[in-house]
N, C-alpha and C. Protein backbone atom coordinates (compact mmCIF):
# COMPACT_ATOMS: atom_id res chain seq x y z
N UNK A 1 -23.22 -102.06 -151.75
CA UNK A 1 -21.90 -101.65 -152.18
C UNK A 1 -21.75 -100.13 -152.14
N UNK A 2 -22.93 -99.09 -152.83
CA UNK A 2 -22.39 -97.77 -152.45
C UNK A 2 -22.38 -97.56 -151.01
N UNK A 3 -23.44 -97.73 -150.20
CA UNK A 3 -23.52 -97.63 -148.93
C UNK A 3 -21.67 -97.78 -148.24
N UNK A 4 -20.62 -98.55 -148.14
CA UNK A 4 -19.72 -98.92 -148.14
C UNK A 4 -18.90 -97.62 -148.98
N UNK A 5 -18.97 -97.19 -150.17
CA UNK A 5 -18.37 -96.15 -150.82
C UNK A 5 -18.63 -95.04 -149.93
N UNK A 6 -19.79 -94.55 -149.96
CA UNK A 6 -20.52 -93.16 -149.04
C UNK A 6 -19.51 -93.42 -147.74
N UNK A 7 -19.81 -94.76 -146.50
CA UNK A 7 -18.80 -94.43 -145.49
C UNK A 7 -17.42 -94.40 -145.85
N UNK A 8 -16.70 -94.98 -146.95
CA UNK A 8 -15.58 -94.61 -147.27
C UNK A 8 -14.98 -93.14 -147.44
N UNK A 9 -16.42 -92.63 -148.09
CA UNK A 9 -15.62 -91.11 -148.74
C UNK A 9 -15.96 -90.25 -147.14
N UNK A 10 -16.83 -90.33 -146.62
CA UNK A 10 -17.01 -89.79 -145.04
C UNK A 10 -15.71 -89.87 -144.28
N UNK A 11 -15.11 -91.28 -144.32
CA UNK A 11 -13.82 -91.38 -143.51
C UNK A 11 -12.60 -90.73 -144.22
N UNK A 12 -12.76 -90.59 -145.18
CA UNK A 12 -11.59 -90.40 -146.11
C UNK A 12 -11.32 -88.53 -145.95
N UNK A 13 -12.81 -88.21 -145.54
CA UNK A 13 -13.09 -86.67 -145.46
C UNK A 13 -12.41 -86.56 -144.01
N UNK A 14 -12.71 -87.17 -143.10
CA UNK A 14 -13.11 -86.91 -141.94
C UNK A 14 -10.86 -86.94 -141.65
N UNK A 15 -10.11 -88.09 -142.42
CA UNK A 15 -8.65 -88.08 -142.35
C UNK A 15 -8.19 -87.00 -142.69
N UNK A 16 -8.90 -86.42 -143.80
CA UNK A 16 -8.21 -85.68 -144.26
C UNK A 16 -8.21 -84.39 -143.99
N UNK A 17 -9.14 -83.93 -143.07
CA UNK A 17 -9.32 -82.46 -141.91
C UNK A 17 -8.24 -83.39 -140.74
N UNK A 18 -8.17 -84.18 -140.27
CA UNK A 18 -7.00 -84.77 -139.08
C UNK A 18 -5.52 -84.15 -139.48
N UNK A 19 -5.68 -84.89 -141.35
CA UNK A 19 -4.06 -84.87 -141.49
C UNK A 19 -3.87 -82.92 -141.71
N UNK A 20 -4.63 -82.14 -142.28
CA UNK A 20 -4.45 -80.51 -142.53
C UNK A 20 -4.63 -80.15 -141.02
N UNK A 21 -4.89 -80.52 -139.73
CA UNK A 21 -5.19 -80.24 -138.47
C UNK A 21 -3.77 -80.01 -137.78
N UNK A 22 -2.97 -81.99 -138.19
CA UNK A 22 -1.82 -82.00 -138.07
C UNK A 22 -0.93 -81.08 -138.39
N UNK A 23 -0.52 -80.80 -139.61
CA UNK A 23 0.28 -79.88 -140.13
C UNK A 23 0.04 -78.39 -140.14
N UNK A 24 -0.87 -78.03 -139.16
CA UNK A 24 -1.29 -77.16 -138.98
C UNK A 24 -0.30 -76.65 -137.74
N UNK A 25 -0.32 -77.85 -137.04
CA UNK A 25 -0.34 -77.96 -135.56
C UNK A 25 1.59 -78.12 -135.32
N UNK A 26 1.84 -78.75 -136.69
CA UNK A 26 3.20 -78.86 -137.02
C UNK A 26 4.00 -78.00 -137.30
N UNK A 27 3.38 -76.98 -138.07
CA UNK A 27 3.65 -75.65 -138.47
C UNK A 27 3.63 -74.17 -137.34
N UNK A 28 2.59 -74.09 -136.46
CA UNK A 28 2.33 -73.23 -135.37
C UNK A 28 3.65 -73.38 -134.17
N UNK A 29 3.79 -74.87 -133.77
CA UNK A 29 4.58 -75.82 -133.07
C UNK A 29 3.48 -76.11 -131.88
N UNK A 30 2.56 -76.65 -132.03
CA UNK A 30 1.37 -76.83 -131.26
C UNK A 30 1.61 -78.77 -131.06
N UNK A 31 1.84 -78.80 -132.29
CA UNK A 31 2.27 -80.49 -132.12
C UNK A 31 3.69 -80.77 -131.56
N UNK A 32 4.49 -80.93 -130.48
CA UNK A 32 5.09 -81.04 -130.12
C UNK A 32 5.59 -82.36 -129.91
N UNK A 33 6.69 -82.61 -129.24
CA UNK A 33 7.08 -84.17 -128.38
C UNK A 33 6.35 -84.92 -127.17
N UNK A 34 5.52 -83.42 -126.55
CA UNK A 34 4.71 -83.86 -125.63
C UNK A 34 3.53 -84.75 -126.04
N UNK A 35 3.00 -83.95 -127.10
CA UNK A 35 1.65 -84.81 -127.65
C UNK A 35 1.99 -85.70 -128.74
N UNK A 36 3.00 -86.03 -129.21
CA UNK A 36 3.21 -86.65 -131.19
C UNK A 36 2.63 -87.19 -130.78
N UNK A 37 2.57 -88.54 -129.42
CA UNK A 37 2.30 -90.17 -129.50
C UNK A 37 0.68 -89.81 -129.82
N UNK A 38 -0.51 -88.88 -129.29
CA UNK A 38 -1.43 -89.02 -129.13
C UNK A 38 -1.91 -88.78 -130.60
N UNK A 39 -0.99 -87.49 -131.49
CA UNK A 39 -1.27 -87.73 -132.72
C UNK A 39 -0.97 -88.46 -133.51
N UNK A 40 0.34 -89.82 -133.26
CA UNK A 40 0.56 -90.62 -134.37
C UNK A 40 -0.63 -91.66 -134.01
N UNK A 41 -0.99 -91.69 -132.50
CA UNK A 41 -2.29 -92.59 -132.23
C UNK A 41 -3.33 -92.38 -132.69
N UNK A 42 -4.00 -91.05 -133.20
CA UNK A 42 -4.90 -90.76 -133.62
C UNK A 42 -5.02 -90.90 -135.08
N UNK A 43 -3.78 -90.58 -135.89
CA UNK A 43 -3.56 -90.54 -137.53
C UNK A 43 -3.63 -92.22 -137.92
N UNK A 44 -3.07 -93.05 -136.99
CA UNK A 44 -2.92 -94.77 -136.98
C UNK A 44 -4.06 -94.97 -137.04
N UNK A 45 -4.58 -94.84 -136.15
CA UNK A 45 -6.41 -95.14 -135.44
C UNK A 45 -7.28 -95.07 -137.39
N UNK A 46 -7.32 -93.58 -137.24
CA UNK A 46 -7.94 -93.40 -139.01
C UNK A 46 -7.40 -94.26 -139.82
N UNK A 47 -5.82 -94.36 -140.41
CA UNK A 47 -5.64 -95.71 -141.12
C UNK A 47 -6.30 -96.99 -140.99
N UNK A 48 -5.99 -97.12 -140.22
CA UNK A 48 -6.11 -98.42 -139.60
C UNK A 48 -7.86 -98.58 -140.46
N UNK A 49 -8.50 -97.61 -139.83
CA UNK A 49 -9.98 -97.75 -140.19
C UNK A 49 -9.96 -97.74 -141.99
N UNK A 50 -9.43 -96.95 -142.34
CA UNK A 50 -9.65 -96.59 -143.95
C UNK A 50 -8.66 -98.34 -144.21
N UNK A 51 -7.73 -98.46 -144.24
CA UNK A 51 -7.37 -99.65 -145.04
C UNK A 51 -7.66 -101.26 -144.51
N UNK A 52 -8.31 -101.54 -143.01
CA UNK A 52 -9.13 -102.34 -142.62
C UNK A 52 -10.48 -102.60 -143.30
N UNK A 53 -11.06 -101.30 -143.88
CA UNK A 53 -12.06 -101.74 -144.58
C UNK A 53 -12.08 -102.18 -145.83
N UNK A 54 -10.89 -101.35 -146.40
CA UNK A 54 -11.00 -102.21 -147.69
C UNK A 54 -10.48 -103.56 -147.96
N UNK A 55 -9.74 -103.98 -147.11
CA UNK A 55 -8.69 -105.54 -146.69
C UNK A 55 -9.85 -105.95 -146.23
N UNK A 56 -10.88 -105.63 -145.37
CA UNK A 56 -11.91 -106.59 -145.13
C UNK A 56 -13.06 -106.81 -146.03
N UNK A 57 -13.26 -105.34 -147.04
CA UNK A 57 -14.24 -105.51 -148.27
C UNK A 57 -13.16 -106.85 -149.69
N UNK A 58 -12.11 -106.88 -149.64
CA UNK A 58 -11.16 -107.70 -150.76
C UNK A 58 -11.92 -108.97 -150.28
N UNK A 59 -11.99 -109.18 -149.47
CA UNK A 59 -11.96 -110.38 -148.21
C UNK A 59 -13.21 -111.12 -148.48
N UNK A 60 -14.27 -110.26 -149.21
CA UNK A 60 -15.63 -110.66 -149.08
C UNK A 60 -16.44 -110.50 -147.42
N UNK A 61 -15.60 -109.94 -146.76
CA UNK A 61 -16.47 -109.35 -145.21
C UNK A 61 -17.32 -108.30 -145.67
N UNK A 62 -18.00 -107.68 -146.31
CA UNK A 62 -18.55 -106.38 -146.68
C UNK A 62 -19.47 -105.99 -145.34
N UNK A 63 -20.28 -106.79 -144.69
CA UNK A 63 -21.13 -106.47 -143.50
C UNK A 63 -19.84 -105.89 -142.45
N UNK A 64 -18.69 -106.20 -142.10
CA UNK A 64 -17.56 -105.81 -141.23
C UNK A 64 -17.29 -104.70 -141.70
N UNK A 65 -17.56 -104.38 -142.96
CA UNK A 65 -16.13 -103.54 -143.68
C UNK A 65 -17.30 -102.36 -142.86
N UNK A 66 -18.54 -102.45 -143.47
CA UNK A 66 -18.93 -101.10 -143.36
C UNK A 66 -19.18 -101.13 -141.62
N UNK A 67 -19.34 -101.64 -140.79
CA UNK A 67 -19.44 -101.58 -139.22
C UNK A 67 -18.29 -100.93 -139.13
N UNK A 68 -17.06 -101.36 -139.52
CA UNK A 68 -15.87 -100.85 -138.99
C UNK A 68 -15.85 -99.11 -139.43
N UNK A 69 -16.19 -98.74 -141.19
CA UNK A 69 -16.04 -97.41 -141.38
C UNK A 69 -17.49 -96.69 -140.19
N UNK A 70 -18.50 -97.48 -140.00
CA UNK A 70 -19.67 -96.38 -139.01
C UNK A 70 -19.20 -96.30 -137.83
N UNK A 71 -18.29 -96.54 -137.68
CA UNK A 71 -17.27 -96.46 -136.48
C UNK A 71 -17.03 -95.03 -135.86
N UNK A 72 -16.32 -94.31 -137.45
CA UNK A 72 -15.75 -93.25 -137.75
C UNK A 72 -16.84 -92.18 -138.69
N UNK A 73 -17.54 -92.55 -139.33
CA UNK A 73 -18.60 -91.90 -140.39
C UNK A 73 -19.88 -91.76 -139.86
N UNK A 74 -20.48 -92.16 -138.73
CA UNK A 74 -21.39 -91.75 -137.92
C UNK A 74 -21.57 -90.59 -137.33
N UNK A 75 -20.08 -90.68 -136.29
CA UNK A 75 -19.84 -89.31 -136.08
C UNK A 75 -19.48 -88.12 -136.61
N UNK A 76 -18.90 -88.45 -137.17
CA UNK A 76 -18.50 -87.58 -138.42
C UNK A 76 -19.60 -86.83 -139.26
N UNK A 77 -20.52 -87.73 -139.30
CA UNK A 77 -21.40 -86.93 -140.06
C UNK A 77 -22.65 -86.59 -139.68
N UNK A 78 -22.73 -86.82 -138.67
CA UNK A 78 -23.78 -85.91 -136.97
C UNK A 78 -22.86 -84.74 -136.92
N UNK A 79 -22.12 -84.71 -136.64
CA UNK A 79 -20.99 -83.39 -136.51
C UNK A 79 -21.43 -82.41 -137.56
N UNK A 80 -20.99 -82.88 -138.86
CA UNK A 80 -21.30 -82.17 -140.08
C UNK A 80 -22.64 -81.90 -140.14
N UNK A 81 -23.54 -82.11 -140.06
CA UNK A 81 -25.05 -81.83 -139.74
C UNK A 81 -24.97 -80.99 -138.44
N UNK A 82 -24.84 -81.19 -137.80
CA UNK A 82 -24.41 -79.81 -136.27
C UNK A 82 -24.01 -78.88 -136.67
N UNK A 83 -23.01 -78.81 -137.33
CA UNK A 83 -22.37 -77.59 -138.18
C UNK A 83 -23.01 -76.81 -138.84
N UNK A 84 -23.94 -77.77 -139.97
CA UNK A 84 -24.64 -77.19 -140.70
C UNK A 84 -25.59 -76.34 -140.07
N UNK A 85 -26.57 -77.25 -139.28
CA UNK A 85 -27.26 -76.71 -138.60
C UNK A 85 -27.20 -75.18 -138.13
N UNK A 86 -26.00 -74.99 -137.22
CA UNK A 86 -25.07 -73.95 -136.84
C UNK A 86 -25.19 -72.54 -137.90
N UNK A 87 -24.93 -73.31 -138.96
CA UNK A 87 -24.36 -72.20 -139.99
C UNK A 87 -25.79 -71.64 -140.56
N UNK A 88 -26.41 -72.21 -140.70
CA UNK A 88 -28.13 -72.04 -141.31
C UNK A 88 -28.96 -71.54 -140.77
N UNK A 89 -28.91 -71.56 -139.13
CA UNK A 89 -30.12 -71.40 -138.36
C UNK A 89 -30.05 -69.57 -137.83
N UNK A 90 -29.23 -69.40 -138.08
CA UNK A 90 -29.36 -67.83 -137.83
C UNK A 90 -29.43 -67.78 -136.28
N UNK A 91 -28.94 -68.67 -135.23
CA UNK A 91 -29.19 -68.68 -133.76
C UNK A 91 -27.56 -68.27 -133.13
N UNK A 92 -28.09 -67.35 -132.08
CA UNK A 92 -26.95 -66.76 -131.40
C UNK A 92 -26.62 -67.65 -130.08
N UNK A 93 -25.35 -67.91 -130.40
CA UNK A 93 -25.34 -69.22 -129.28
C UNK A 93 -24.22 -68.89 -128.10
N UNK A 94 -24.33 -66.94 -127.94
CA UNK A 94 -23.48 -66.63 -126.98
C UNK A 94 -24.47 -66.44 -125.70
């Protein structure tokens, strides 16, 4: 069951740099008419994942729920470890 919490709060992190990305992008005018569809596809995509898991954890699927969040929380948090990495290692990467 935490295992399932941990990828929850990973995905929940990982939406919530998307959605401040968005309005970032909304604000500059970087998000335009050209791209919305790819960002309402991308902001859907994350829903979809965050409230699929918990409709499939209600459900008693718990083995699905969490496949579906390592979907999104795998990468996510290889990334975040890259980063870290990045930030720690004192290496010049020009």
């Amino acid at each position: 069951m935490i295992t399932f919490w941990i990828l929850w709060g990973i995905d929940a992190i990982a939406a919530l740099v998307a959605i401040v990305f968005f309005f970032i992008g909304i604000a500059d005018g970087s998000v335009s008419s050209s791209n919305s569809g790819i960002w309402f596809m991308l902001l859907a995509g994350i829903a979809a994942i965050l409230l699929g898991s918990l409709w499939l954890k209600a459900h008693d699927y718990l083995g699905l729920a969490k496949t579906l969040l390592a979907v999104l929380a795998v990468p996510t948090a290889l990334y975040g470890l890259f980063l870290l990495v990045l930030v720690f290692s004192n290496t010049r990467w020009n």
